[in-house]
N, C-alpha and C. Protein backbone atom coordinates (compact mmCIF):
# COMPACT_ATOMS: atom_id res chain seq x y z
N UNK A 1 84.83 101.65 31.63
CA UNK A 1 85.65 102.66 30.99
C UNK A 1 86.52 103.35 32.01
N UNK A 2 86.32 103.89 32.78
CA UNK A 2 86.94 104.51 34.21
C UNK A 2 87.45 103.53 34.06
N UNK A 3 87.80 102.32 34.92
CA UNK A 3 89.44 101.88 34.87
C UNK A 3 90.22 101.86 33.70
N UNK A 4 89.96 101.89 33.19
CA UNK A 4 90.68 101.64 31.66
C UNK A 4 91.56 103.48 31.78
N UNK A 5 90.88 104.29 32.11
CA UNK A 5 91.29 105.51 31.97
C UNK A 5 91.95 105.77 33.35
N UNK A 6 91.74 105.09 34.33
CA UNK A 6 93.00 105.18 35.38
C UNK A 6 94.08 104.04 35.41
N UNK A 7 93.98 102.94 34.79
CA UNK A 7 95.23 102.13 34.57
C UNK A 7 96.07 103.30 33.15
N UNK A 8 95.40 103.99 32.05
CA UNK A 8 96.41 104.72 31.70
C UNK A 8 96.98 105.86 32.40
N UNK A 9 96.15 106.45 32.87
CA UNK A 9 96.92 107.64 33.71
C UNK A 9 98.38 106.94 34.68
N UNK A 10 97.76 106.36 35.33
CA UNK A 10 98.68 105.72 36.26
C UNK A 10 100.06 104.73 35.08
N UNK A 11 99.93 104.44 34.35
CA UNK A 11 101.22 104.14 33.35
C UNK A 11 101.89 105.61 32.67
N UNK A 12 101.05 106.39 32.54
CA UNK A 12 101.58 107.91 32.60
C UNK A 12 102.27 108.45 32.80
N UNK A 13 102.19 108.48 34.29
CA UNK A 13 102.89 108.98 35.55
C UNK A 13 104.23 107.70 35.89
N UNK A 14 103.91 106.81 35.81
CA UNK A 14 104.93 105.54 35.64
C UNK A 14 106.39 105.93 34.85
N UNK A 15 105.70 106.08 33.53
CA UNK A 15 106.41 106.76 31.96
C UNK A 15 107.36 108.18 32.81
N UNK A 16 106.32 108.86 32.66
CA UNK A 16 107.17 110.56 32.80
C UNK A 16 108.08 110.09 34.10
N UNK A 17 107.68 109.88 35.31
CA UNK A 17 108.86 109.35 36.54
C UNK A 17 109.70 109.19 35.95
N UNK A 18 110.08 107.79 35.06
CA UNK A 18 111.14 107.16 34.69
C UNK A 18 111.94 108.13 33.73
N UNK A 19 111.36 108.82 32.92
CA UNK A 19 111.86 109.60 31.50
C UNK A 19 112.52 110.59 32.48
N UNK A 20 112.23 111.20 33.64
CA UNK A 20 112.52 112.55 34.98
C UNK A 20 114.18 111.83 34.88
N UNK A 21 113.78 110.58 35.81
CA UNK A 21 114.56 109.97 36.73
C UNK A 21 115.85 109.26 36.18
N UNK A 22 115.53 108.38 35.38
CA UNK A 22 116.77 107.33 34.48
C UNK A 22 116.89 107.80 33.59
N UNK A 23 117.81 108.25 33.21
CA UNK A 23 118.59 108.23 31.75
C UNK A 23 118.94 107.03 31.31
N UNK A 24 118.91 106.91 29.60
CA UNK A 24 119.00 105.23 29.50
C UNK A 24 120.97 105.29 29.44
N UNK A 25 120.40 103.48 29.53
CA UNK A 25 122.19 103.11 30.08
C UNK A 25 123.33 103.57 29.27
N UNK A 26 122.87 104.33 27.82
CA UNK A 26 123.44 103.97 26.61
C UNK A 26 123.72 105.76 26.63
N UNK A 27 123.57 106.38 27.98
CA UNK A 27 124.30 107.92 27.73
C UNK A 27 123.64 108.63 27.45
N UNK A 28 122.48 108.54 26.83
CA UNK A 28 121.34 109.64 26.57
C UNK A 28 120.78 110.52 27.78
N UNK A 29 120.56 111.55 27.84
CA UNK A 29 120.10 112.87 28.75
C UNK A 29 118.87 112.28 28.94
N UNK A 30 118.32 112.59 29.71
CA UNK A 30 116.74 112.35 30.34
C UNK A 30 116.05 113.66 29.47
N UNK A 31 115.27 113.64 28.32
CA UNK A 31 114.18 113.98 27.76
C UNK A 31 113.62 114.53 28.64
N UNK A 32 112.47 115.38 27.72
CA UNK A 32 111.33 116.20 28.45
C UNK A 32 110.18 115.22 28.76
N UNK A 33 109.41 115.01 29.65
CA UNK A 33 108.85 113.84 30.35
C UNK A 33 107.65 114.14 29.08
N UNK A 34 107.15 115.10 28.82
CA UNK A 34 105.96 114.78 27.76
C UNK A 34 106.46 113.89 26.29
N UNK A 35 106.95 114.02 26.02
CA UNK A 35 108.30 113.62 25.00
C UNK A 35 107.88 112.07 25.06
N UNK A 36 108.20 111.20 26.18
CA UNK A 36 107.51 110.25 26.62
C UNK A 36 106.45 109.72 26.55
N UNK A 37 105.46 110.49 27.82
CA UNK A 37 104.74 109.81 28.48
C UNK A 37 103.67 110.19 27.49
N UNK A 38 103.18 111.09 26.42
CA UNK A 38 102.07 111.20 26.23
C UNK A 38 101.74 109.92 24.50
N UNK A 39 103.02 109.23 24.26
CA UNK A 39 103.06 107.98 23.15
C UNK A 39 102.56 106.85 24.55
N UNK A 40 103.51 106.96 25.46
CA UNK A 40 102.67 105.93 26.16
C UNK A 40 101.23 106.11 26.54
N UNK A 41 100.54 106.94 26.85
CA UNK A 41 99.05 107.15 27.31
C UNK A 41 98.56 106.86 26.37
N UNK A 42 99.05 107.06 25.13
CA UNK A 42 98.12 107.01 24.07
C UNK A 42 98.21 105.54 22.91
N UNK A 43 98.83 105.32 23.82
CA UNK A 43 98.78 103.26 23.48
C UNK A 43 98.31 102.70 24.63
N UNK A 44 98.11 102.87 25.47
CA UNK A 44 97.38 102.38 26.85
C UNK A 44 96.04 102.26 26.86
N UNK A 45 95.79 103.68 26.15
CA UNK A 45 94.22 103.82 25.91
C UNK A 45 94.25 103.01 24.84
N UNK A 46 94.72 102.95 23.42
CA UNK A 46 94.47 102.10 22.53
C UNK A 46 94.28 101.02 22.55
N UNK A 47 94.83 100.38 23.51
CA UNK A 47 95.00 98.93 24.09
C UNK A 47 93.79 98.14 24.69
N UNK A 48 93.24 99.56 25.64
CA UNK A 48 91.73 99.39 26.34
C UNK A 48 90.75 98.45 25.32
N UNK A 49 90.09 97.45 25.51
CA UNK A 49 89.16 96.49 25.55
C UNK A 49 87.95 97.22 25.17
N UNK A 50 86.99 96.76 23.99
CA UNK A 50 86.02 97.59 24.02
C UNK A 50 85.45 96.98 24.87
N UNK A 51 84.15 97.34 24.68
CA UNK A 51 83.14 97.05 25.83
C UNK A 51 82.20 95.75 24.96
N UNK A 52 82.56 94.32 26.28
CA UNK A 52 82.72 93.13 25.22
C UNK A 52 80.56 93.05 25.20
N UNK A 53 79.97 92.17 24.21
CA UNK A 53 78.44 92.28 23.87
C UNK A 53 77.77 91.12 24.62
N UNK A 54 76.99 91.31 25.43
CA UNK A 54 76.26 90.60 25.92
C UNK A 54 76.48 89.16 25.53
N UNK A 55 76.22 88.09 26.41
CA UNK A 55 76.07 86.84 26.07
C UNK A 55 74.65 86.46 25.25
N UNK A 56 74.65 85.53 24.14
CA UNK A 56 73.74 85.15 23.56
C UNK A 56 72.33 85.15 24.30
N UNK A 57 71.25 85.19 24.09
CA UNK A 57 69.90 84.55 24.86
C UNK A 57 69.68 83.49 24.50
N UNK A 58 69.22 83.03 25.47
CA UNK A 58 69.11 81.37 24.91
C UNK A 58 67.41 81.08 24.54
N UNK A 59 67.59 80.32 23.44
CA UNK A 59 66.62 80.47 22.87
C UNK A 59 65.45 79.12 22.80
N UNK A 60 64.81 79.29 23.60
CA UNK A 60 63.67 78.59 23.64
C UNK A 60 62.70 77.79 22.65
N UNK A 61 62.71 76.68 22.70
CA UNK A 61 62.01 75.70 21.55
C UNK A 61 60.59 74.79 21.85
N UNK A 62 59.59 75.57 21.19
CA UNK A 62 58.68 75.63 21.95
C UNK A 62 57.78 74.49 20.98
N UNK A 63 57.27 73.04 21.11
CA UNK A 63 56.13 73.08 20.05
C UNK A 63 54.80 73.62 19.26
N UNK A 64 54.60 73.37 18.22
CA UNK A 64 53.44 74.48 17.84
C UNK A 64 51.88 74.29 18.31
N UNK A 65 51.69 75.57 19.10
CA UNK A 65 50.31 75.78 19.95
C UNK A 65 50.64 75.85 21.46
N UNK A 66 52.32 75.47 21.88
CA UNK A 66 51.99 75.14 23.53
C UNK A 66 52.11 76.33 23.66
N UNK A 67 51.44 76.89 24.97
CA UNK A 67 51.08 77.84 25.94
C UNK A 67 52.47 78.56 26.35
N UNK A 68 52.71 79.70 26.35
CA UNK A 68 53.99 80.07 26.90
C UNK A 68 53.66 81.49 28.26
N UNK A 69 53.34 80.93 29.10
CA UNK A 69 53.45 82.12 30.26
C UNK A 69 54.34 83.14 29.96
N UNK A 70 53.80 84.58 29.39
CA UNK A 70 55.01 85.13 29.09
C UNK A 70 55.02 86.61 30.27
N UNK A 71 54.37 85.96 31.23
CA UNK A 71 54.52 86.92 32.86
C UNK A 71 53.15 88.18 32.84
N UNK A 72 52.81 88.72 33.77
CA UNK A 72 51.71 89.66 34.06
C UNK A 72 50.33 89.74 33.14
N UNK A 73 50.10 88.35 33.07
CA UNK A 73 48.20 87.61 32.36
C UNK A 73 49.14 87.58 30.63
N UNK A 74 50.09 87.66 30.01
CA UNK A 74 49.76 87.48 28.69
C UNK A 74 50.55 86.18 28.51
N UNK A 75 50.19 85.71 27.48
CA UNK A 75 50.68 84.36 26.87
C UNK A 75 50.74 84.89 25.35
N UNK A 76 51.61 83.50 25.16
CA UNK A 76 52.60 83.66 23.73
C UNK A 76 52.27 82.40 23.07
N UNK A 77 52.23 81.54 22.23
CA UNK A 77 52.51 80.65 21.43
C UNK A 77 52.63 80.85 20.12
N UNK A 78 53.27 80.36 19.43
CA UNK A 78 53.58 80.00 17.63
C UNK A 78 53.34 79.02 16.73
N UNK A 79 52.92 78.87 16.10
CA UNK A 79 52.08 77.51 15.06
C UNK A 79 52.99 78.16 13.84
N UNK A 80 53.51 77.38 12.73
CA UNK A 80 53.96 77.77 11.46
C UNK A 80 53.20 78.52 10.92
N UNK A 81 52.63 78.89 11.34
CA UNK A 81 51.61 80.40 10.60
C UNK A 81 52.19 81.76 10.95
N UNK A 82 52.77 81.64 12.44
CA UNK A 82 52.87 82.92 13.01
C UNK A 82 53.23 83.07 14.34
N UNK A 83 52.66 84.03 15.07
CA UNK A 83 52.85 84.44 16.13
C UNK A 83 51.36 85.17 17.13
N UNK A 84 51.17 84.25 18.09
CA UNK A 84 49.98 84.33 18.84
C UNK A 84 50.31 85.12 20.24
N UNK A 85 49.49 86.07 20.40
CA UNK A 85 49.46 85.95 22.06
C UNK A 85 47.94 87.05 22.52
N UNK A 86 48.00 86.60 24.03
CA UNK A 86 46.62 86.96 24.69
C UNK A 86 47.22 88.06 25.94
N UNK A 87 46.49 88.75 26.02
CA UNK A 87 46.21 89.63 27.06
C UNK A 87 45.44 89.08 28.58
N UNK A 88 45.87 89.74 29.62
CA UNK A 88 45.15 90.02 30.71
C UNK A 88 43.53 89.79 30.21
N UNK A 89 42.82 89.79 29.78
CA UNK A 89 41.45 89.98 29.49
C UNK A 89 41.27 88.87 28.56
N UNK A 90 41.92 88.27 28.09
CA UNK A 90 41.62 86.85 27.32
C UNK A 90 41.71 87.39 25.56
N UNK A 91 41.91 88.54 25.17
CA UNK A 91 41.92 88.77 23.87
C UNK A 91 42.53 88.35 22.82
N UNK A 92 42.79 87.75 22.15
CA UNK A 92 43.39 86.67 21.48
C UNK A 92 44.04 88.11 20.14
N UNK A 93 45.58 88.05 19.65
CA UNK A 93 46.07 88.89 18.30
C UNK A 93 46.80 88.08 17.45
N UNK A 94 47.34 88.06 16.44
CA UNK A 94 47.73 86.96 15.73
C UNK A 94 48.86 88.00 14.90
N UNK A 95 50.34 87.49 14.47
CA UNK A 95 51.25 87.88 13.57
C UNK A 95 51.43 87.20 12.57
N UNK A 96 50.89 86.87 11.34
CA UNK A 96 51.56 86.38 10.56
C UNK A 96 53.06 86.08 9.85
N UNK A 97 53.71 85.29 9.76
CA UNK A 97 54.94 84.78 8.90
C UNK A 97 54.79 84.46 7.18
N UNK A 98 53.89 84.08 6.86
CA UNK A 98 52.84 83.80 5.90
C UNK A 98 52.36 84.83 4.80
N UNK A 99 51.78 85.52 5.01
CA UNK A 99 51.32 86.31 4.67
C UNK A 99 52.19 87.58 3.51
N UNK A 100 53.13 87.31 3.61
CA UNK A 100 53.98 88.12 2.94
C UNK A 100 54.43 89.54 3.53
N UNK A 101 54.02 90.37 4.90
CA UNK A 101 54.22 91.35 5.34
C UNK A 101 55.60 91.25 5.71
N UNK A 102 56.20 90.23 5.82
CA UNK A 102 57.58 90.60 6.37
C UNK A 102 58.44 89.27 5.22
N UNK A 103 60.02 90.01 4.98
CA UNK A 103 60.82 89.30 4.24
C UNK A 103 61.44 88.77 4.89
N UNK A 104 61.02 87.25 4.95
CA UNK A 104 61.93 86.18 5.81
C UNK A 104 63.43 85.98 5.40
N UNK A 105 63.75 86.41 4.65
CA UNK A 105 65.20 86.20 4.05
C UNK A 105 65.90 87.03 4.28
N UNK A 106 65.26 88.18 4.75
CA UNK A 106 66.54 89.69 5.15
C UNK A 106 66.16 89.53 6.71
N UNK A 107 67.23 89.68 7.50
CA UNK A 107 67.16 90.01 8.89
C UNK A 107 66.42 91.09 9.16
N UNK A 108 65.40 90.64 10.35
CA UNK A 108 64.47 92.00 10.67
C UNK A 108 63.57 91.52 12.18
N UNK A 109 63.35 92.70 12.31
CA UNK A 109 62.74 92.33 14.16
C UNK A 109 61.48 92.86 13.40
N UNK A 110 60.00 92.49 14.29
CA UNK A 110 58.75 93.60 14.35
C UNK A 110 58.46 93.59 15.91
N UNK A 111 57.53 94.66 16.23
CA UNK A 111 57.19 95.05 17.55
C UNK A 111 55.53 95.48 17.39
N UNK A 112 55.26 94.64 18.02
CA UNK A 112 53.60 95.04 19.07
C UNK A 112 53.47 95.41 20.19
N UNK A 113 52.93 96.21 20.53
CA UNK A 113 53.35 96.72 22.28
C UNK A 113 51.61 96.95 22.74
N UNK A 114 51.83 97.06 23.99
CA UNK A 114 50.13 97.15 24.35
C UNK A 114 50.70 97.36 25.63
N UNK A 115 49.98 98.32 26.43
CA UNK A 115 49.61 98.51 27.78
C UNK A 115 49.15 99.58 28.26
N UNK A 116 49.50 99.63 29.56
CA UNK A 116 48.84 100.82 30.62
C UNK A 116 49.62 101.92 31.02
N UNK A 117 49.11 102.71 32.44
CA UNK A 117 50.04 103.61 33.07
C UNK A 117 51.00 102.53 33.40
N UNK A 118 50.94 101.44 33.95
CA UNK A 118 51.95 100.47 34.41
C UNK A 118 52.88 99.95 33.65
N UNK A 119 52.38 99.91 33.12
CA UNK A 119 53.91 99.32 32.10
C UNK A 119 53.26 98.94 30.61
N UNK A 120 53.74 97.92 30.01
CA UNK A 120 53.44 97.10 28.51
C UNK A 120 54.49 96.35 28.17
N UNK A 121 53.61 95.83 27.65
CA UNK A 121 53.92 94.10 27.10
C UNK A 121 54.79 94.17 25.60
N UNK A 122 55.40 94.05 25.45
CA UNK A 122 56.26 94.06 23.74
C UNK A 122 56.34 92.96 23.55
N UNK A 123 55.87 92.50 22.14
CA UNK A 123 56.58 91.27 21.58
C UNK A 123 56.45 91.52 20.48
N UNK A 124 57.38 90.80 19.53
CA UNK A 124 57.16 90.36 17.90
C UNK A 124 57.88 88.89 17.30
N UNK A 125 58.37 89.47 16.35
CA UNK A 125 58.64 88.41 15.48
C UNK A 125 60.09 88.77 15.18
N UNK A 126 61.40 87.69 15.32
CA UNK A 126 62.77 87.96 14.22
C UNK A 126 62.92 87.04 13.17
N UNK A 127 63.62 87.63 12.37
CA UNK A 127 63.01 86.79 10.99
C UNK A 127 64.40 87.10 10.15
N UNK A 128 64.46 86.12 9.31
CA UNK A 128 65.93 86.38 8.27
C UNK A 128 67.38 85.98 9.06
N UNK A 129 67.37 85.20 9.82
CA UNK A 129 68.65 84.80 10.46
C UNK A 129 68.52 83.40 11.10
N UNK A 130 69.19 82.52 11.25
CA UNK A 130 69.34 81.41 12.00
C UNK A 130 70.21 81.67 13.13
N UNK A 131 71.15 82.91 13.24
CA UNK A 131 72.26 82.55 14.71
C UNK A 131 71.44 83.62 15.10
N UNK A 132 70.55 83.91 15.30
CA UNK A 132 69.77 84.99 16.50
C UNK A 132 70.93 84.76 17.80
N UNK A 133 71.09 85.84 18.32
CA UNK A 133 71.81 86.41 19.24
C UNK A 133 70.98 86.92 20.17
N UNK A 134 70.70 87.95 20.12
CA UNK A 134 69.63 88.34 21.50
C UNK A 134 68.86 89.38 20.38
N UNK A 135 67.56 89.85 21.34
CA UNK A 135 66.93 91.07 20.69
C UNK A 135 66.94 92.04 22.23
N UNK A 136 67.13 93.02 21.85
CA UNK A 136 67.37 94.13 22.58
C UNK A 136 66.20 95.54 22.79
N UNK A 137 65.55 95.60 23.75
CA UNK A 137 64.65 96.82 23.56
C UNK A 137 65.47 98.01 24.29
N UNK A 138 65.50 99.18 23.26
CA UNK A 138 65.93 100.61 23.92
C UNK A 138 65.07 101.53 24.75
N UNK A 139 64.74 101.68 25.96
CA UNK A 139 63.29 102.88 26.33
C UNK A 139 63.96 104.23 26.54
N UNK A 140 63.50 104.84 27.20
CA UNK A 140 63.39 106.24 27.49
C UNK A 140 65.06 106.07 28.11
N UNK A 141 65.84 107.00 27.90
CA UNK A 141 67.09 107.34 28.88
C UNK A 141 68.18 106.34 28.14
N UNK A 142 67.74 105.54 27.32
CA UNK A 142 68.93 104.43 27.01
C UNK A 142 68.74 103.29 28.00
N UNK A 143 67.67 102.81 28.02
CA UNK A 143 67.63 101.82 29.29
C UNK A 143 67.27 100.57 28.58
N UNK A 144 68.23 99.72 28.31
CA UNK A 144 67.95 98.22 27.61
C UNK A 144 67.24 97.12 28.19
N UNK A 145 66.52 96.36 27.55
CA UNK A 145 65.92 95.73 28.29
C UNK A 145 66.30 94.06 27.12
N UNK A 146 66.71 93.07 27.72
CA UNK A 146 67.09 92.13 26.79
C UNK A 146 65.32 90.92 26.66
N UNK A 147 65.07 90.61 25.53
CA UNK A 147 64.11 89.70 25.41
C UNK A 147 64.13 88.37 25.54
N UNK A 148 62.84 87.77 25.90
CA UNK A 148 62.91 86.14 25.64
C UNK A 148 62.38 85.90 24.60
N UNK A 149 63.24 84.69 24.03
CA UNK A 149 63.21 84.19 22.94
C UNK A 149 62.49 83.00 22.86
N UNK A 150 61.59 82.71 21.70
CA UNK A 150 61.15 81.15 21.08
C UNK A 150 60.82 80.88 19.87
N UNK A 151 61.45 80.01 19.63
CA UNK A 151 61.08 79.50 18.20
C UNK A 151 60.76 77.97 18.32
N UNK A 152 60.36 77.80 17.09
CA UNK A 152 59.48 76.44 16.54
C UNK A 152 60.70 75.48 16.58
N UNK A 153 60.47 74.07 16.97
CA UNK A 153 61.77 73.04 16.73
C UNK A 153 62.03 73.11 15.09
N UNK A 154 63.86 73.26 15.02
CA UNK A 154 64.50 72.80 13.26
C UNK A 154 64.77 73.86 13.11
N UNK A 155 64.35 74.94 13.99
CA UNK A 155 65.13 76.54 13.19
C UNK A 155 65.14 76.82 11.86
N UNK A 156 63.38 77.51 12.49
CA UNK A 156 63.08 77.78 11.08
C UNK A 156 63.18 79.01 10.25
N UNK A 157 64.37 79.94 11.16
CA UNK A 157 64.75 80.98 10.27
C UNK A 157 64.02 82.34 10.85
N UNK A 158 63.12 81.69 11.70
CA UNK A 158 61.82 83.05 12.19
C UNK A 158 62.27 82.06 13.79
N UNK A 159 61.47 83.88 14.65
CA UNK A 159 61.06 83.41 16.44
C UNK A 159 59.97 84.28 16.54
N UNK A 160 59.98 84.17 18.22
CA UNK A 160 58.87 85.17 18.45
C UNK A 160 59.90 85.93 19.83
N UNK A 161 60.20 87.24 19.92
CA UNK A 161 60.75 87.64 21.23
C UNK A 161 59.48 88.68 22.30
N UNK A 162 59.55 88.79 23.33
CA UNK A 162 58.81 89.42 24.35
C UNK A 162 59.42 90.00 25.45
N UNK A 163 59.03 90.99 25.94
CA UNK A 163 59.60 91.50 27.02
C UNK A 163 58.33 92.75 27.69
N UNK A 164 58.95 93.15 28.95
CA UNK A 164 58.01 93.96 29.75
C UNK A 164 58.75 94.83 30.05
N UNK A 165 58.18 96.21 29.90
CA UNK A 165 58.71 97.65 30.24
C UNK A 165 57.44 98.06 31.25
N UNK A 166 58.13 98.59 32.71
CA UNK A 166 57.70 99.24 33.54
C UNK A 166 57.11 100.72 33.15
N UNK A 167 56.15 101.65 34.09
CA UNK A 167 55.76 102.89 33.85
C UNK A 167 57.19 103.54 33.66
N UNK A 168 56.47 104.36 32.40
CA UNK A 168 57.30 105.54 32.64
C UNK A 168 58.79 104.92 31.21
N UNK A 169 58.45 104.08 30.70
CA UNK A 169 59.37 103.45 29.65
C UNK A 169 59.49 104.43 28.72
N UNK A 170 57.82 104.50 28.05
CA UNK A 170 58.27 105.37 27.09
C UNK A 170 58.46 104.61 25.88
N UNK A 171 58.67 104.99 24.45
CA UNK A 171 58.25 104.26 23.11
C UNK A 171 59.67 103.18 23.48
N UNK A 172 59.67 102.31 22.84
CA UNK A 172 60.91 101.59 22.85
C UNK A 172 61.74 101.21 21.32
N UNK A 173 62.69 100.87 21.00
CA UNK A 173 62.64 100.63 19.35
C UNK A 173 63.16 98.90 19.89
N UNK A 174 63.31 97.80 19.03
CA UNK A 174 63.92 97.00 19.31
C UNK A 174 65.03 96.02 18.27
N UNK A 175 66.05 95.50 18.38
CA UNK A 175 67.27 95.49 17.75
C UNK A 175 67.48 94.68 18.04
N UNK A 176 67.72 93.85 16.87
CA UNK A 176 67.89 92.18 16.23
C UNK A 176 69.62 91.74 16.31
N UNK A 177 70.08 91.20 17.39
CA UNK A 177 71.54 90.78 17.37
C UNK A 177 72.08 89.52 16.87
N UNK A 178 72.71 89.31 16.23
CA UNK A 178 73.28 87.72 16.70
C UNK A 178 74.57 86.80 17.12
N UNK A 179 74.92 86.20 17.57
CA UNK A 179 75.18 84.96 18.15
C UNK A 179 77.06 86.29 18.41
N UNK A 180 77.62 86.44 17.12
CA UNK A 180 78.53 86.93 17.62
C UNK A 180 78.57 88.81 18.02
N UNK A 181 77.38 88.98 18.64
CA UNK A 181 77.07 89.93 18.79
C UNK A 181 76.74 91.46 18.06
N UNK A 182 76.74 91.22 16.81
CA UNK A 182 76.51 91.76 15.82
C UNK A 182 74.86 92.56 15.11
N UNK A 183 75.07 93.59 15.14
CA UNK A 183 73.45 93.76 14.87
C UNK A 183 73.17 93.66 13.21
N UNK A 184 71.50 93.14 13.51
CA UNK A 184 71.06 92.58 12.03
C UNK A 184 70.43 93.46 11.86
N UNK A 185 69.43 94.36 12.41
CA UNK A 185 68.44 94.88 12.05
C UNK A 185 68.03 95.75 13.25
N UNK A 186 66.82 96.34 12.74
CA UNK A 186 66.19 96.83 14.08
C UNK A 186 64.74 97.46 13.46
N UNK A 187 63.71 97.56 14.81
CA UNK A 187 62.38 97.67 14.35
C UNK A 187 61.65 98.80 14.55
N UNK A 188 60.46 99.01 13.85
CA UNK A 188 59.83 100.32 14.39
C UNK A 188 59.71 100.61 15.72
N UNK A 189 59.74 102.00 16.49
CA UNK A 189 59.78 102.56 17.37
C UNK A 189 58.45 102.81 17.75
């Protein structure tokens, strides 16, 4: 954003100079420089680029049951039932797809979180979309954290995403994007 707001200033000052300095060829008096320069600033800024959306995550295709190291002792895998993963301590939790708790046909993220003073583990389920884009966790301060993604081979409409927040994160919410950067949804906090 800062450059964007000093390439207009600096066309500004460009503007008013010229409006001071040249009179146009055609006999006209040199105008009051605001008169000018403040239509140009204010198409300069208009012009400014939003702020373009992350590149897709690429999304991981995992068969059903293999093991997925998903970093600091937990593991991940997915069987057409759902969504599996284990803890540091070997504890085995299970998400259903199945079950009817979540509407596979409307775009939607869920979130499980578990941990310590050190940090925690987030993962869930996105569901209701085929161009998944990325999923996004928000923590404490506005601090994004982007997830890894996997789903079952054939895209089956559902994944599973995960990610790790350091101490001091704080609740997180997490937010279902896709492909052209667009948000679908977003999950409990």
């Amino acid at each position: 954003m800062k450059k964007y707001l000093s390439a207009a200033a600096g066309v500004t000052a460009v503007a008013a100079a010229l409006a001071l300095a040249a009179p146009s060829a055609v006999g006209a008096s040199a105008g009051p420089a605001t008169a000018t320069a403040a239509p140009v600033a204010a198409t300069a800024q208009a012009k400014a680029a939003p702020a373009k959306a992350p590149a897709p995550t690429p999304i991981r295709t995992v068969r059903p049951g293999e093991r997925v190291d998903a970093g600091r002792g937990y593991t991940v895998w997915l069987t057409e039932q759902g969504k599996y993963w284990s803890d540091p301590d070997g504890f085995e939790n299970f998400r259903s797809v199945v079950d009817g708790n979540i509407d596979r046909s409307a775009a939607g993220v869920s979130r499980q979180s578990e941990g310590t003073a050190a940090g925690a583990f987030h993962s869930g389920l996105y569901h209701g979309t085929r161009t998944v884009g990325r999923v996004e966790l928000t923590g404490a301060g506005g601090r994004t954290i982007l997830a890894t993604l996997l789903e079952l081979p054939g895209r089956p409409g559902w994944g599973v995403w995960y990610a790790h927040t350091g101490a001091g994160a704080g609740e997180v919410s997490a937010e279902l994007y896709d492909r052209a950067g667009e948000r679908l949804g977003d999950g409990p906090v």
